[in-house]
PDB file of N, CA and C in Angstrom:
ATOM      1  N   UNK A   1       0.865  -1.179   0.000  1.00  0.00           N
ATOM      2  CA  UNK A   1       0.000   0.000   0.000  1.00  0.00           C
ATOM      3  C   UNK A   1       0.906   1.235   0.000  1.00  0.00           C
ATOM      4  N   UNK A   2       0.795   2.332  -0.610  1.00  0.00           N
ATOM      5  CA  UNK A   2       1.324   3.305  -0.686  1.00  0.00           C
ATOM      6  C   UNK A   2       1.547   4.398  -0.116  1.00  0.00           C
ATOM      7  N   UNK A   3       2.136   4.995   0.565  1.00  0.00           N
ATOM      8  CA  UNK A   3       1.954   6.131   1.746  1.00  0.00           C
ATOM      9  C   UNK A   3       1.139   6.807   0.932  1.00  0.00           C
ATOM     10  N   UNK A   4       0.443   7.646   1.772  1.00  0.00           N
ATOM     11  CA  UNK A   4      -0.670   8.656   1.656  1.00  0.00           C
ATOM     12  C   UNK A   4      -0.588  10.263   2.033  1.00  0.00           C
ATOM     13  N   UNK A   5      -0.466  11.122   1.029  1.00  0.00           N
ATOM     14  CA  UNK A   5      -0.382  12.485   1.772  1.00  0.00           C
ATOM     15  C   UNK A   5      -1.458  13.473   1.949  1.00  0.00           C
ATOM     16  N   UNK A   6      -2.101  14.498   2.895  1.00  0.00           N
ATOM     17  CA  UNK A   6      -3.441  14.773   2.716  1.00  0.00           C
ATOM     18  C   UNK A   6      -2.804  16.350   2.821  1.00  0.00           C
ATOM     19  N   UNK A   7      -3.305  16.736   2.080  1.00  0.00           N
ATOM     20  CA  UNK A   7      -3.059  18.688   1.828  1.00  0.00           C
ATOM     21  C   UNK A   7      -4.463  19.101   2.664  1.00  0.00           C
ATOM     22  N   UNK A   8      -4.335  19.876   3.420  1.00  0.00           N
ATOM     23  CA  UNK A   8      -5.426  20.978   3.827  1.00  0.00           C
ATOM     24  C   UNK A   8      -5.195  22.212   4.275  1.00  0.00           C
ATOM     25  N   UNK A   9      -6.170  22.859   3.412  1.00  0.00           N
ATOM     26  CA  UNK A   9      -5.989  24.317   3.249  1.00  0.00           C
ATOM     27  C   UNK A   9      -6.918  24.742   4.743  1.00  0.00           C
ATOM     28  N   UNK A  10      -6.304  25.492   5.567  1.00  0.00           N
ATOM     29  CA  UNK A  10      -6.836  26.406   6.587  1.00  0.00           C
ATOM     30  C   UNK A  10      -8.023  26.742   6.238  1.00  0.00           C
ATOM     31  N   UNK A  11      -8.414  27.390   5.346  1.00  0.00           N
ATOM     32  CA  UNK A  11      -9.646  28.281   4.943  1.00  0.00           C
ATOM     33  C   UNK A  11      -9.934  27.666   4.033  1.00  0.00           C
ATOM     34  N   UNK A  12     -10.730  26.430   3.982  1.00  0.00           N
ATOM     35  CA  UNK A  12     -11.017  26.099   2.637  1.00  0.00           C
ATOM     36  C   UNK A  12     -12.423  25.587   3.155  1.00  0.00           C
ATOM     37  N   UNK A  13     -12.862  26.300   1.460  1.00  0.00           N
ATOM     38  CA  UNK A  13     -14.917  27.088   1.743  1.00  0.00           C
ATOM     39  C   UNK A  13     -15.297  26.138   0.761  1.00  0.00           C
ATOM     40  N   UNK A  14     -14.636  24.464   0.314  1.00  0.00           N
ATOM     41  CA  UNK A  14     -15.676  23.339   0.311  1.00  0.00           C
ATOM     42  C   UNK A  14     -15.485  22.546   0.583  1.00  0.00           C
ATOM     43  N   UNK A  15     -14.238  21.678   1.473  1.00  0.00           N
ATOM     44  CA  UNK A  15     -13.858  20.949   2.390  1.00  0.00           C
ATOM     45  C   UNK A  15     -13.864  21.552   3.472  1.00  0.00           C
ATOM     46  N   UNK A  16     -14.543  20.945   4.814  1.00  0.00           N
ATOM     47  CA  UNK A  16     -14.372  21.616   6.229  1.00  0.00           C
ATOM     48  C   UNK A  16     -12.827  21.212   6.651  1.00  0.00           C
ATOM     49  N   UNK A  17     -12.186  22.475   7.099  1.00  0.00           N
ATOM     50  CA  UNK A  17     -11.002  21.548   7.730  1.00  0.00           C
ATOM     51  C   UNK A  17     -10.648  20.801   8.316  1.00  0.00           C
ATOM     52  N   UNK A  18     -11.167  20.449   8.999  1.00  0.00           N
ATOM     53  CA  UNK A  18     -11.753  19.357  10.039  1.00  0.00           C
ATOM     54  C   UNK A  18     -11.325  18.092   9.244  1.00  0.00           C
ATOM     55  N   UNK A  19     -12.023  17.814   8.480  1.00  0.00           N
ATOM     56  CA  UNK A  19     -12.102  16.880   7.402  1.00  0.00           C
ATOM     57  C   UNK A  19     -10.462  16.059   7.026  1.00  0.00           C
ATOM     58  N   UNK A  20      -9.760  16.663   7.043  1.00  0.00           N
ATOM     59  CA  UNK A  20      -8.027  16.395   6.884  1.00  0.00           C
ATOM     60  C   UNK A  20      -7.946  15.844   8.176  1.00  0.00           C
ATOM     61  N   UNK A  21      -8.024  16.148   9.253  1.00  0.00           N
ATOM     62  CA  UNK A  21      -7.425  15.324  10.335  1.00  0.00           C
ATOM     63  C   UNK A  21      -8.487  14.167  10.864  1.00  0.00           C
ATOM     64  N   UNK A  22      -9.728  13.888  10.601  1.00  0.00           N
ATOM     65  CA  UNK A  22     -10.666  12.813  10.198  1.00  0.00           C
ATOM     66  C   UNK A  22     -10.060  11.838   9.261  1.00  0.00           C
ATOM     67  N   UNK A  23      -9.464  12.248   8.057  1.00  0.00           N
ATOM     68  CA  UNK A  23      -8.786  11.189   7.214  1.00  0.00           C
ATOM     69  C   UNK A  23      -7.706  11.089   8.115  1.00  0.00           C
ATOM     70  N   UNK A  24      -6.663  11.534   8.435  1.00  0.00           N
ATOM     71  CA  UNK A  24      -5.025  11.238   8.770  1.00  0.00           C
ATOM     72  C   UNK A  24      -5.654  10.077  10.003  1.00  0.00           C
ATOM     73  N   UNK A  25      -6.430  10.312  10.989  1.00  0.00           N
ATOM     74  CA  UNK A  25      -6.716  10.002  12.587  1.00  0.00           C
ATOM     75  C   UNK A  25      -7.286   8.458  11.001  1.00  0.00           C
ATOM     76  N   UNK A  26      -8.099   8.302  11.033  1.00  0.00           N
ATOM     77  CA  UNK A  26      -8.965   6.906  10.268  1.00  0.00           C
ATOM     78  C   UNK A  26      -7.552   6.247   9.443  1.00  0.00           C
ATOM     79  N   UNK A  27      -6.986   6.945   8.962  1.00  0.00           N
ATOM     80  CA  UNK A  27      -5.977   6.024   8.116  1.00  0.00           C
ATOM     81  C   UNK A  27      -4.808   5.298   9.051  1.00  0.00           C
ATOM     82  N   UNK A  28      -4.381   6.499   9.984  1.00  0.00           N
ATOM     83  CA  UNK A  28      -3.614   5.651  11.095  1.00  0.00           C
ATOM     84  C   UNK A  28      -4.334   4.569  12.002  1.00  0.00           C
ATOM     85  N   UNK A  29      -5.512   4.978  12.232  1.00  0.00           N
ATOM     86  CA  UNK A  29      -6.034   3.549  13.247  1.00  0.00           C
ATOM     87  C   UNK A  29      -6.110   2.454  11.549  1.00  0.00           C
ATOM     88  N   UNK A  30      -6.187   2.054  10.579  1.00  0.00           N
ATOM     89  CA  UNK A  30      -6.092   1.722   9.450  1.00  0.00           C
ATOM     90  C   UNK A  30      -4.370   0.909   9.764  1.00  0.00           C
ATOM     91  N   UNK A  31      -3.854   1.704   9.959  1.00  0.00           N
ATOM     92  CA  UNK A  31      -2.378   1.009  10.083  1.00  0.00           C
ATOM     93  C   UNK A  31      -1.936   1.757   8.668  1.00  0.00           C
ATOM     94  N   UNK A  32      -2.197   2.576   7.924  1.00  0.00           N
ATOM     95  CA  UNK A  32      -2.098   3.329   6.870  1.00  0.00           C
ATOM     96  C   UNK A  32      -0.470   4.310   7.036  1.00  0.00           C
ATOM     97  N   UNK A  33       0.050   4.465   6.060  1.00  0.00           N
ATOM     98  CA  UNK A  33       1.024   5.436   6.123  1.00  0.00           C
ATOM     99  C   UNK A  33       0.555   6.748   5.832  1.00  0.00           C
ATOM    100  N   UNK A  34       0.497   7.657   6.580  1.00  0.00           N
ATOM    101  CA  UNK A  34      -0.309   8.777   6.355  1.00  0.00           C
ATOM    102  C   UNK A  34       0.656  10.046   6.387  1.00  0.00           C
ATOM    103  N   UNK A  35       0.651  10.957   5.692  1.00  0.00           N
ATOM    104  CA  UNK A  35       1.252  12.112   6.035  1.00  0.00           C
ATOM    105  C   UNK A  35       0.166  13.255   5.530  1.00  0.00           C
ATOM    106  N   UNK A  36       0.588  14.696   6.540  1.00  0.00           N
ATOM    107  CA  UNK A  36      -0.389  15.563   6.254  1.00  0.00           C
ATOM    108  C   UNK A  36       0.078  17.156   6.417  1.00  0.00           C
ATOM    109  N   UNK A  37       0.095  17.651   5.747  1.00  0.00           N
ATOM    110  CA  UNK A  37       0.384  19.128   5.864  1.00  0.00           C
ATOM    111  C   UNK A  37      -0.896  19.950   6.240  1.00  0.00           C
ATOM    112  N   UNK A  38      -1.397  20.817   7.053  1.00  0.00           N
ATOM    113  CA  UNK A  38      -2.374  21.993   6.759  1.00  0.00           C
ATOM    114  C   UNK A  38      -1.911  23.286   6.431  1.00  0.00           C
ATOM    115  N   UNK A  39      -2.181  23.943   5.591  1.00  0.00           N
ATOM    116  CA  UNK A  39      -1.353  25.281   4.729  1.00  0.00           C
ATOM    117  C   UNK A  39      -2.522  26.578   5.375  1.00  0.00           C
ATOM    118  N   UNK A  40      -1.804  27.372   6.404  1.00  0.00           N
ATOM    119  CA  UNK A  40      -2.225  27.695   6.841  1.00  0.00           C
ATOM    120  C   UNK A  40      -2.552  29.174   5.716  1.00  0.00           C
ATOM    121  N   UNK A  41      -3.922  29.872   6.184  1.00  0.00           N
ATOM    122  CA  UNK A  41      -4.150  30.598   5.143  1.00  0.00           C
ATOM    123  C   UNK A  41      -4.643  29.976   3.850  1.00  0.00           C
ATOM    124  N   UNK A  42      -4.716  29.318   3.414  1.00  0.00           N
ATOM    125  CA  UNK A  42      -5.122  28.618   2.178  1.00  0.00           C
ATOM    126  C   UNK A  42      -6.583  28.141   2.119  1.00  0.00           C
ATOM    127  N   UNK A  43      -6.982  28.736   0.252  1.00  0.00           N
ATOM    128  CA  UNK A  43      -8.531  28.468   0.403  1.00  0.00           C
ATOM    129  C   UNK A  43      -8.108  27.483  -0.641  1.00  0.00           C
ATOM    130  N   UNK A  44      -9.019  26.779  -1.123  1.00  0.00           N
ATOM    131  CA  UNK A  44      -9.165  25.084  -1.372  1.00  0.00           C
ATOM    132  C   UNK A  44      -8.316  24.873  -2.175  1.00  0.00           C
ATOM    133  N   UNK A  45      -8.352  25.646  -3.410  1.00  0.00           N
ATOM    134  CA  UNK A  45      -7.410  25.611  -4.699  1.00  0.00           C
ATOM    135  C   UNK A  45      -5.914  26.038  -4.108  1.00  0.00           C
ATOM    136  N   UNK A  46      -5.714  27.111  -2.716  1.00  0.00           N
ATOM    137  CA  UNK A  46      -4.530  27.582  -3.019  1.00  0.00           C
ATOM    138  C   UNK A  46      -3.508  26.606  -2.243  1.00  0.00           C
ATOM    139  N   UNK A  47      -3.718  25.852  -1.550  1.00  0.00           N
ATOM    140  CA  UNK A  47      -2.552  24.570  -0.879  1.00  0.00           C
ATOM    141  C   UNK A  47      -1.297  24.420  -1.832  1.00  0.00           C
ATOM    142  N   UNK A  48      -1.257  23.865  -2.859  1.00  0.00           N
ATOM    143  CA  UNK A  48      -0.138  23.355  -3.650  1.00  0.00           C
ATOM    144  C   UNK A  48       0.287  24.503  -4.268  1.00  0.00           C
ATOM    145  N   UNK A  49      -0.397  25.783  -4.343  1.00  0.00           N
ATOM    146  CA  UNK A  49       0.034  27.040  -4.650  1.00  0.00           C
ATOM    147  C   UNK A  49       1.033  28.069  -3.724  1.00  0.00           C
ATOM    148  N   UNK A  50       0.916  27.806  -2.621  1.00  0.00           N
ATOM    149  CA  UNK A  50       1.610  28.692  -1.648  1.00  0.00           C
ATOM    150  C   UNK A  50       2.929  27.640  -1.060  1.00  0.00           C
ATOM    151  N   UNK A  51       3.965  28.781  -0.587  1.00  0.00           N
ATOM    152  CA  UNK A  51       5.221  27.916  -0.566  1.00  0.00           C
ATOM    153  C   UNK A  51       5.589  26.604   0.041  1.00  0.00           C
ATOM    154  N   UNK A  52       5.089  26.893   1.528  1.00  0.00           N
ATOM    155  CA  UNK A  52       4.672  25.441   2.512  1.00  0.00           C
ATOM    156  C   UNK A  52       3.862  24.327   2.020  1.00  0.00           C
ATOM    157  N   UNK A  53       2.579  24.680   1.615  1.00  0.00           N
ATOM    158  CA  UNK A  53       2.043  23.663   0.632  1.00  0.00           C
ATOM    159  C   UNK A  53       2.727  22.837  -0.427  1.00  0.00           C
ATOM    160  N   UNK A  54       3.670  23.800  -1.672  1.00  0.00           N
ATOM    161  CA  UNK A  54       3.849  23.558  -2.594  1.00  0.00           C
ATOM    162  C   UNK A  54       5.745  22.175  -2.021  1.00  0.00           C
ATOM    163  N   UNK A  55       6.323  23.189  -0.699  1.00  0.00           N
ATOM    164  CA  UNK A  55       7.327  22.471  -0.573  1.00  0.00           C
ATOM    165  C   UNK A  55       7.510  21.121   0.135  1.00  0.00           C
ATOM    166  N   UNK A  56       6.119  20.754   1.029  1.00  0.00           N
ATOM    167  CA  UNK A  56       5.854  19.840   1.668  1.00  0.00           C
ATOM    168  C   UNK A  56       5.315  18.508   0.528  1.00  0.00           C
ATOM    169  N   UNK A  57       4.402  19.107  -0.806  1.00  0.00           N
ATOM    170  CA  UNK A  57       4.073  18.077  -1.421  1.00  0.00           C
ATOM    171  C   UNK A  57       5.008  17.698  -2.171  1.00  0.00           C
ATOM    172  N   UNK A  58       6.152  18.197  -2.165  1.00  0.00           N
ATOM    173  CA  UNK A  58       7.480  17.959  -3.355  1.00  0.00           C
ATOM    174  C   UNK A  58       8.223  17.227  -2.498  1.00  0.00           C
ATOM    175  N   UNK A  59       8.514  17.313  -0.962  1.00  0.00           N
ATOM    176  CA  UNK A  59       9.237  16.389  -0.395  1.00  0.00           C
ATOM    177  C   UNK A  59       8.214  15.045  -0.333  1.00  0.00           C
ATOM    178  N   UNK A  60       7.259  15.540  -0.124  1.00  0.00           N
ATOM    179  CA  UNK A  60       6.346  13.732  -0.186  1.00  0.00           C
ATOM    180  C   UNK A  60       6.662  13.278  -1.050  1.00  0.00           C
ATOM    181  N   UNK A  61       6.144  13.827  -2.420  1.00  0.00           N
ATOM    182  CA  UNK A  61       6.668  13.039  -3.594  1.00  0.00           C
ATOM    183  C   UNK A  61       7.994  11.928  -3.605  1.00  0.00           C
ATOM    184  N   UNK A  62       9.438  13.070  -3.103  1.00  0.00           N
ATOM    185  CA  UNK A  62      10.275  12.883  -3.484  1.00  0.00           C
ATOM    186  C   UNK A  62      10.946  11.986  -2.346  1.00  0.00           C
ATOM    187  N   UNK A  63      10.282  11.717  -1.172  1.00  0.00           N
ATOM    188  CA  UNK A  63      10.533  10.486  -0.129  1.00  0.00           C
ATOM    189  C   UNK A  63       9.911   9.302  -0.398  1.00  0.00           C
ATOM    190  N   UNK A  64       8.971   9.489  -0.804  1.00  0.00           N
ATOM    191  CA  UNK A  64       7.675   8.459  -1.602  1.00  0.00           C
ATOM    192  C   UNK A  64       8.578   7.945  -2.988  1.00  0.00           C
ATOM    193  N   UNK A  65       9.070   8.463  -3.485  1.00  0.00           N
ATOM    194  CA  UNK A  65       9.532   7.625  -4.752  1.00  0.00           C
ATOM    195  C   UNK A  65      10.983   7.754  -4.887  1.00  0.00           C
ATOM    196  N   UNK A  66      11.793   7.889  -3.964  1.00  0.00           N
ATOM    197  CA  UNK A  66      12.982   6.993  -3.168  1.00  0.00           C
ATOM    198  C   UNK A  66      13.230   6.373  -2.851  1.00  0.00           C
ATOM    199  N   UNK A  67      12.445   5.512  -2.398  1.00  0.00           N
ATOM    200  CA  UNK A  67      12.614   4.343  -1.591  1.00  0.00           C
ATOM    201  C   UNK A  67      12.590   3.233  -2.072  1.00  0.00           C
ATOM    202  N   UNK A  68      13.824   2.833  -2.130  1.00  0.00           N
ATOM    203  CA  UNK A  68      14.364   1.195  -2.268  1.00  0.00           C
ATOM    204  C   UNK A  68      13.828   0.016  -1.801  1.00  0.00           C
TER     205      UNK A  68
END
């Protein structure tokens, strides 16, 4: 199974935020590899747009498809 990363935007007006740490909390009792950033300030679209967002999903990526 593949680690899992969950982006959530602070201010985001069609996911409740809430909602991101509901998945991370369910995937770990899951036994799931979970990782999760919340981008603080960020409305739904802007997560992978702003720097923290954008630099956290590039290290997931890039730990995620490293590994031997």
């Amino acid at each position: 199974i593949p680690p899992i990363f969950i982006l959530s935007a602070e201010n985001d007006e069609v996911i409740p935020p809430y909602v991101g740490g509901q998945l991370e909390k369910r995937g770990q009792d899951l036994g799931l590899e979970i990782s999760r950033k919340e981008v603080r300030g960020a409305m739904h679209t802007e997560g992978p747009m702003k720097v923290d967002g954008r630099e956290a999903l590039v290290k997931f990526v890039l730990d995620s498809t490293s590994r031997v």
